[in-house]
C-alpha atoms as a PDB file:
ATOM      1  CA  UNK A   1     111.547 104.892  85.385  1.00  0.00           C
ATOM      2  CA  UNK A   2     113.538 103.214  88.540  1.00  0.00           C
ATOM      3  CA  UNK A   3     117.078 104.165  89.385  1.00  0.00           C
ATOM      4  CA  UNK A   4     119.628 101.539  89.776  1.00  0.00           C
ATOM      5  CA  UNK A   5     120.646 100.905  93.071  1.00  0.00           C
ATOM      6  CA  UNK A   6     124.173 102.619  93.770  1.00  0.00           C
ATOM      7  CA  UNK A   7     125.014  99.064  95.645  1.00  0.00           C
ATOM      8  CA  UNK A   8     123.976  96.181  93.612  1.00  0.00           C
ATOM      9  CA  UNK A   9     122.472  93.185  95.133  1.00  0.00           C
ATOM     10  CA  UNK A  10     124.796  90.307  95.721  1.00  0.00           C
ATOM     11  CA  UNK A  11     124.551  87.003  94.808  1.00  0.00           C
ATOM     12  CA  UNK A  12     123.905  85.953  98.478  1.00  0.00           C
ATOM     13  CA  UNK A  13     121.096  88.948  99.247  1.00  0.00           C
ATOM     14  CA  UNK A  14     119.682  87.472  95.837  1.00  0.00           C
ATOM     15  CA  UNK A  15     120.420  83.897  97.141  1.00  0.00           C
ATOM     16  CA  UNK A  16     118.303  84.575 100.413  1.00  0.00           C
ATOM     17  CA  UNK A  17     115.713  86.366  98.786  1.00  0.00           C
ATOM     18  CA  UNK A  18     114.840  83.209  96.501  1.00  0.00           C
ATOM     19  CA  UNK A  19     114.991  80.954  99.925  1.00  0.00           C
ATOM     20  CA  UNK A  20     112.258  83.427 101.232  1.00  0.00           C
ATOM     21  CA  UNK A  21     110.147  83.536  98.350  1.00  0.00           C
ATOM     22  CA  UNK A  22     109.574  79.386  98.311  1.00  0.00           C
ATOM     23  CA  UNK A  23     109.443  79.401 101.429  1.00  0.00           C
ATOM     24  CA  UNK A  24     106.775  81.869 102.482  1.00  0.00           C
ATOM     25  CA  UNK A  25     103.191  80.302 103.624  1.00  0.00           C
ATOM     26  CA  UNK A  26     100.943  81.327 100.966  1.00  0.00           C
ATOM     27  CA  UNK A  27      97.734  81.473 103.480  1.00  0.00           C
ATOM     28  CA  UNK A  28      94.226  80.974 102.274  1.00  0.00           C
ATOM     29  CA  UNK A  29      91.329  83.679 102.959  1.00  0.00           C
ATOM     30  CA  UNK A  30      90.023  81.902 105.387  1.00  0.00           C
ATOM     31  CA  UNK A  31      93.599  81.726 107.692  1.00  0.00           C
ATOM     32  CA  UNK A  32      93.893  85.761 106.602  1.00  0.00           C
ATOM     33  CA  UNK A  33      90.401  86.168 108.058  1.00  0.00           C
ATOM     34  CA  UNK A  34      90.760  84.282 110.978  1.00  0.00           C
ATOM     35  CA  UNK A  35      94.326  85.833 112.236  1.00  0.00           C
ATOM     36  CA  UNK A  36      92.944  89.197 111.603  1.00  0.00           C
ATOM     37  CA  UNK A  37      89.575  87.827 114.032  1.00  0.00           C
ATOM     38  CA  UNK A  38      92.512  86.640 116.663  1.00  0.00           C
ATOM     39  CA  UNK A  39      93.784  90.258 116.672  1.00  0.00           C
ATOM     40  CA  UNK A  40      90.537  91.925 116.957  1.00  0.00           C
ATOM     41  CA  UNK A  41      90.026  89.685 119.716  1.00  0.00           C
ATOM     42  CA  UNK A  42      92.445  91.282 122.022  1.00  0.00           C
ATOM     43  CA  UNK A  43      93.818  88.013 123.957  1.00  0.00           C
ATOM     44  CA  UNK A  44      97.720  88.586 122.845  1.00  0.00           C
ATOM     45  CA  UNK A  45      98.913  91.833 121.274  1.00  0.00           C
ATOM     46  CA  UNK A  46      99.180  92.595 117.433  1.00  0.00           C
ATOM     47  CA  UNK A  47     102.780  91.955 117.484  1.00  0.00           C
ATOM     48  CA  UNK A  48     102.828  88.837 119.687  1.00  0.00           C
ATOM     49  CA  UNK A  49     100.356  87.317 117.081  1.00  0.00           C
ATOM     50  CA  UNK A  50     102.414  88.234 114.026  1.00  0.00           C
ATOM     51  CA  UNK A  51     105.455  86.401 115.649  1.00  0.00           C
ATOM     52  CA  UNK A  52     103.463  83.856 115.983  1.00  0.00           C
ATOM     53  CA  UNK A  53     102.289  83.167 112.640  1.00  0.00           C
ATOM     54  CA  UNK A  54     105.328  84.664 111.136  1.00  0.00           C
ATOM     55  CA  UNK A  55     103.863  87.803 109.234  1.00  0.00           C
ATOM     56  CA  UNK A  56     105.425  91.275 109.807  1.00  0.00           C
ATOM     57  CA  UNK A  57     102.534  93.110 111.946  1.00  0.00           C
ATOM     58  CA  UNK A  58     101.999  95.378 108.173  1.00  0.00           C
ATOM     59  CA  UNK A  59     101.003  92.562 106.509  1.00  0.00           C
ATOM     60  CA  UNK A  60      98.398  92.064 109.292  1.00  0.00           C
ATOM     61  CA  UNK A  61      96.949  95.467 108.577  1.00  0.00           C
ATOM     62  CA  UNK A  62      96.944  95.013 105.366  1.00  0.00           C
ATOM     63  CA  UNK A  63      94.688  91.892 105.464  1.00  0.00           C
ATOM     64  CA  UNK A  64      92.672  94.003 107.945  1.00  0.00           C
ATOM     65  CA  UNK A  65      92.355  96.395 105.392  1.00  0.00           C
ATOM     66  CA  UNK A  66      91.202  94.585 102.547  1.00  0.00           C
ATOM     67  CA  UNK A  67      88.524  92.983 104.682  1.00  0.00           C
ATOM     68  CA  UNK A  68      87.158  96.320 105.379  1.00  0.00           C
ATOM     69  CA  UNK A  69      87.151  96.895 101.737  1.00  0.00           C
ATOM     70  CA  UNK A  70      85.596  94.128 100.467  1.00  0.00           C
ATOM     71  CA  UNK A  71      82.591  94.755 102.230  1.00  0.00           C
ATOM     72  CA  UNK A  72      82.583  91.948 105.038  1.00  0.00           C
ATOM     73  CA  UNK A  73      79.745  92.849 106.678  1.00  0.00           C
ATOM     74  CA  UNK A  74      80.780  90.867 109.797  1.00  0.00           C
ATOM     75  CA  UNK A  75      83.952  93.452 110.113  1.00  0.00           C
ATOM     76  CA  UNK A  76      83.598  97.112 110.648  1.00  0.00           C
ATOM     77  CA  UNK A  77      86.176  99.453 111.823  1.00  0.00           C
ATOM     78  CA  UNK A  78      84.817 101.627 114.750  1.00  0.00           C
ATOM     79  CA  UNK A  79      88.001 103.866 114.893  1.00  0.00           C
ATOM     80  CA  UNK A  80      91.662 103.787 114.610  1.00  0.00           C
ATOM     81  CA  UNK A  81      93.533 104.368 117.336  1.00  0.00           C
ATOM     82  CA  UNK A  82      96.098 107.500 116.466  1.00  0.00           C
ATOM     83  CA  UNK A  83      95.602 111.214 116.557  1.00  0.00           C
ATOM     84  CA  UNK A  84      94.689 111.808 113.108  1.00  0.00           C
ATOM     85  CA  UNK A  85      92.753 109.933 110.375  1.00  0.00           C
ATOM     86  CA  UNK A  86      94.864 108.407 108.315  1.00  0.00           C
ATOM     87  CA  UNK A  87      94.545 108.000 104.072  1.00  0.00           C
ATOM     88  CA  UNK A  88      93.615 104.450 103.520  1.00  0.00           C
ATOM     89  CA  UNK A  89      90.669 104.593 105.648  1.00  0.00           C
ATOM     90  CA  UNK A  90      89.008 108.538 105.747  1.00  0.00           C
ATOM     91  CA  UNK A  91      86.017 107.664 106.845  1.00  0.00           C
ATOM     92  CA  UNK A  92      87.236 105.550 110.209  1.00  0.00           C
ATOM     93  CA  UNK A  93      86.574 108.234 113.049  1.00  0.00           C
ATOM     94  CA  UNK A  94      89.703 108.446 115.537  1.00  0.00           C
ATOM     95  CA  UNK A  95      89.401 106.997 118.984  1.00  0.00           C
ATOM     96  CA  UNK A  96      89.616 109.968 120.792  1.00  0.00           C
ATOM     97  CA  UNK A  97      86.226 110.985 118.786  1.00  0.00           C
ATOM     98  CA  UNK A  98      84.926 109.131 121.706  1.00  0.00           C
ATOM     99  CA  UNK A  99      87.796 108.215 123.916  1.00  0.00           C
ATOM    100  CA  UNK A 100      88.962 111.359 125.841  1.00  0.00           C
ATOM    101  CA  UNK A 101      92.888 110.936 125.835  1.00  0.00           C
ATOM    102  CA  UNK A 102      92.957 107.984 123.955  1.00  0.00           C
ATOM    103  CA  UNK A 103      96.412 107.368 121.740  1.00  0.00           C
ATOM    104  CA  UNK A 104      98.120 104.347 120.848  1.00  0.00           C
ATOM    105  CA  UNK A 105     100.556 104.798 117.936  1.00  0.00           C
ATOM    106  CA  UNK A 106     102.766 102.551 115.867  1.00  0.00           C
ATOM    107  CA  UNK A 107     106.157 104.196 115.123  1.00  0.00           C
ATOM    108  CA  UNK A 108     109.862 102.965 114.051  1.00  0.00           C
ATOM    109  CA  UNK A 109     112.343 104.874 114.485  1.00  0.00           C
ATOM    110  CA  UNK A 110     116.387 105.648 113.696  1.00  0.00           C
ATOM    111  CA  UNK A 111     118.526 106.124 116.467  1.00  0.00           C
ATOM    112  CA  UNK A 112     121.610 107.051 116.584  1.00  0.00           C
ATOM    113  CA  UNK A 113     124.827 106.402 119.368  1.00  0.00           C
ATOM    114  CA  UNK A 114     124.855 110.165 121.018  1.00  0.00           C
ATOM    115  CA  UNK A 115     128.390 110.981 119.543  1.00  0.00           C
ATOM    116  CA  UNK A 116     127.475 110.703 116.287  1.00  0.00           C
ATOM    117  CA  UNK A 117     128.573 113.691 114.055  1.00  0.00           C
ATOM    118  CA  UNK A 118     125.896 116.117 112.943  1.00  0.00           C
ATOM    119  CA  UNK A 119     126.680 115.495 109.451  1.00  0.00           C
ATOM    120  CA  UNK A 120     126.189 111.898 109.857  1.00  0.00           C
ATOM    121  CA  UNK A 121     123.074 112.750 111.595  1.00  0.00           C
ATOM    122  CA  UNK A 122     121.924 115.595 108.794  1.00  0.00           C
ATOM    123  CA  UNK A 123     122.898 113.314 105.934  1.00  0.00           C
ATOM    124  CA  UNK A 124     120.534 110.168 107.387  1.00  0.00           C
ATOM    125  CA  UNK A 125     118.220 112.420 107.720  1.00  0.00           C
ATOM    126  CA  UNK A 126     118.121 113.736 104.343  1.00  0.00           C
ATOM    127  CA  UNK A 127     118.378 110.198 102.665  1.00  0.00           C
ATOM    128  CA  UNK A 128     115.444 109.094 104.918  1.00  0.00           C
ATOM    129  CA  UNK A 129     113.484 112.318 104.485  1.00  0.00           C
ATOM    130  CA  UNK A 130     113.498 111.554 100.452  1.00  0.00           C
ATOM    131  CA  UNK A 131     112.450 107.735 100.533  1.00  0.00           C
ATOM    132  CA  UNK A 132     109.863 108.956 102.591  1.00  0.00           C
ATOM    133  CA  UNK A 133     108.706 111.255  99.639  1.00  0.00           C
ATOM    134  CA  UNK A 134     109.333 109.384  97.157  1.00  0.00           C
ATOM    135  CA  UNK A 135     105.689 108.740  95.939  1.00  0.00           C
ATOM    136  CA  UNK A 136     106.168 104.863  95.146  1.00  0.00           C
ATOM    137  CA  UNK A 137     107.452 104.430  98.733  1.00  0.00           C
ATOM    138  CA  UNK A 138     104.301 106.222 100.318  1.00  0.00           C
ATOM    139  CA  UNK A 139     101.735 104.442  98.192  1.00  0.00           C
ATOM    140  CA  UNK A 140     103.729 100.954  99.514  1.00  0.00           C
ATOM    141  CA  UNK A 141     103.678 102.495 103.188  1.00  0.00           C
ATOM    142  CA  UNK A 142      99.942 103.698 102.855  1.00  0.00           C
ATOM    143  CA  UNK A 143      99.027 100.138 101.506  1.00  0.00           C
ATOM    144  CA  UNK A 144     100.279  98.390 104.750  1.00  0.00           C
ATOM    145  CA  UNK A 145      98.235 100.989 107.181  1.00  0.00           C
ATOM    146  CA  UNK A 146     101.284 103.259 107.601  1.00  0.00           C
ATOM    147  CA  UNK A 147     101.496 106.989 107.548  1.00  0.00           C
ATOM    148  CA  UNK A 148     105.245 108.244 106.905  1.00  0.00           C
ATOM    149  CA  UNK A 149     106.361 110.989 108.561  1.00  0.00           C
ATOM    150  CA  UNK A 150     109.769 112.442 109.447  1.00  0.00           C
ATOM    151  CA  UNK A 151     110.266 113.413 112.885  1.00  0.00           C
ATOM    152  CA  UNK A 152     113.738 114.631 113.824  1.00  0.00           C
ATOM    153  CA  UNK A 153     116.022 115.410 116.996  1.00  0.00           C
ATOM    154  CA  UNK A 154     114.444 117.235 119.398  1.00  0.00           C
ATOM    155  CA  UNK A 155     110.594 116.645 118.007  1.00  0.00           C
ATOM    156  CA  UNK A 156     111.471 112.728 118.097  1.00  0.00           C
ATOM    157  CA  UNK A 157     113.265 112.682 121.436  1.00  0.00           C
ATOM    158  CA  UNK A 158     110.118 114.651 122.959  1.00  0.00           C
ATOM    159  CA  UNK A 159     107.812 111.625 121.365  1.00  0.00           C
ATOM    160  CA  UNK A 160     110.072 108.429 122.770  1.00  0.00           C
ATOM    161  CA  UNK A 161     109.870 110.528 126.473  1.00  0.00           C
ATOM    162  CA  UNK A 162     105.913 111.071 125.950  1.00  0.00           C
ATOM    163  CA  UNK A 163     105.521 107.547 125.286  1.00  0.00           C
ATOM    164  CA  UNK A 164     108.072 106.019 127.806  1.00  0.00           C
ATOM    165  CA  UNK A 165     106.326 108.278 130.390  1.00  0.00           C
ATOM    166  CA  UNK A 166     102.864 107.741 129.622  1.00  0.00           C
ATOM    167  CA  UNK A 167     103.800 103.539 129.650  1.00  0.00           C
ATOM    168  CA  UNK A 168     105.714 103.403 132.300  1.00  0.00           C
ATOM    169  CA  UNK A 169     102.548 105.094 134.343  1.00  0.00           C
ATOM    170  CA  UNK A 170     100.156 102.372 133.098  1.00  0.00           C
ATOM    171  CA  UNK A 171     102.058  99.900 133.848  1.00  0.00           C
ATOM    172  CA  UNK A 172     102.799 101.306 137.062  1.00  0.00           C
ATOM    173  CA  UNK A 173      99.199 102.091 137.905  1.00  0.00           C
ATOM    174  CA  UNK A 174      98.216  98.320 136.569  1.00  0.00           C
ATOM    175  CA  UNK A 175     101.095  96.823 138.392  1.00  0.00           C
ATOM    176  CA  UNK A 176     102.311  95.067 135.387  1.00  0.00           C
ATOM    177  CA  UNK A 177     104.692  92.595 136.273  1.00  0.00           C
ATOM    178  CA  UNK A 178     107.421  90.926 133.362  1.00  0.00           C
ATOM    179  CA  UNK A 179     106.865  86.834 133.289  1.00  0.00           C
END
């Protein structure tokens, strides 16, 4: 059985909500199939497309998913690109099965202003820890291609430096330039 919410919805939240729902593109198979072809394509990034056609980037996996799935013989996943094999998809080898070095991981993140008390900090963490484990909230994580995990303080800070260090030399090396 669900708990309650301790903060009720509103009549606004519920008033947006309804707004959303009618006016959400329903999209046939066909448009699902050929967005998730304009991904695997590579000519704009996963997240540039999904602005585009308006879908949050796990609803993109999702329908990349249930391609997979359903035994489209024209799509086959080669690997996934994060350290680990992930639930939804055991059998999809990781990248760096043949990619020495090769990581490129999807991650959101809480952050926090630096004088933030510790027991602001510890109780976040707690409430965030236990939707993570709460098994309805995994199995709607898992669905959309996500793997929750809790990574905290010092663990977390070490992952935004990896990343910002190992980006910042690509685009360095590549001489990226901002439009």
């Amino acid at each position: 059985m669900r708990q309650k919410s301790a903060h009720p919805e509103s009549s606004s939240e519920r008033i947006v909500k309804t707004i959303r729902r009618a006016t959400r593109k329903r999209r046939s198979s066909e448009e699902k199939i050929q967005i998730v072809l304009d991904g695997l394509r590579g000519e704009s990034s996963i997240a540039e497309l999904c602005r585009r056609e308006g879908i949050a980037e796990g609803l993109y996996y999702a329908w990349s998913k249930e391609f997979l799935e359903a035994g489209k013989r024209r799509l086959r996943a080669l690997a996934i690109a994060t350290p680990v094999r992930i639930e939804e998809l055991p059998d999809v080898p990781v990248a760096e099965s043949g990619y020495t070095g090769y990581e490129a991981i999807l991650w959101t993140g809480m952050l926090a202003p630096a004088k933030t008390s510790k027991d602001m900090i510890a109780e976040t963490t707690g409430w965030l820890t236990s939707a993570l484990q709460d098994p309805e909230t995994r199995q709607k994580l898992i669905a959309q291609g996500l793997s929750p995990l809790v990574t905290c303080g010092a663990d977390f800070g070490a992952l935004i430096r990896k990343q910002y260090d190992e980006y910042g030399r690509i685009i360095r090396e590549t001489e990226i330039k901002a439009d």
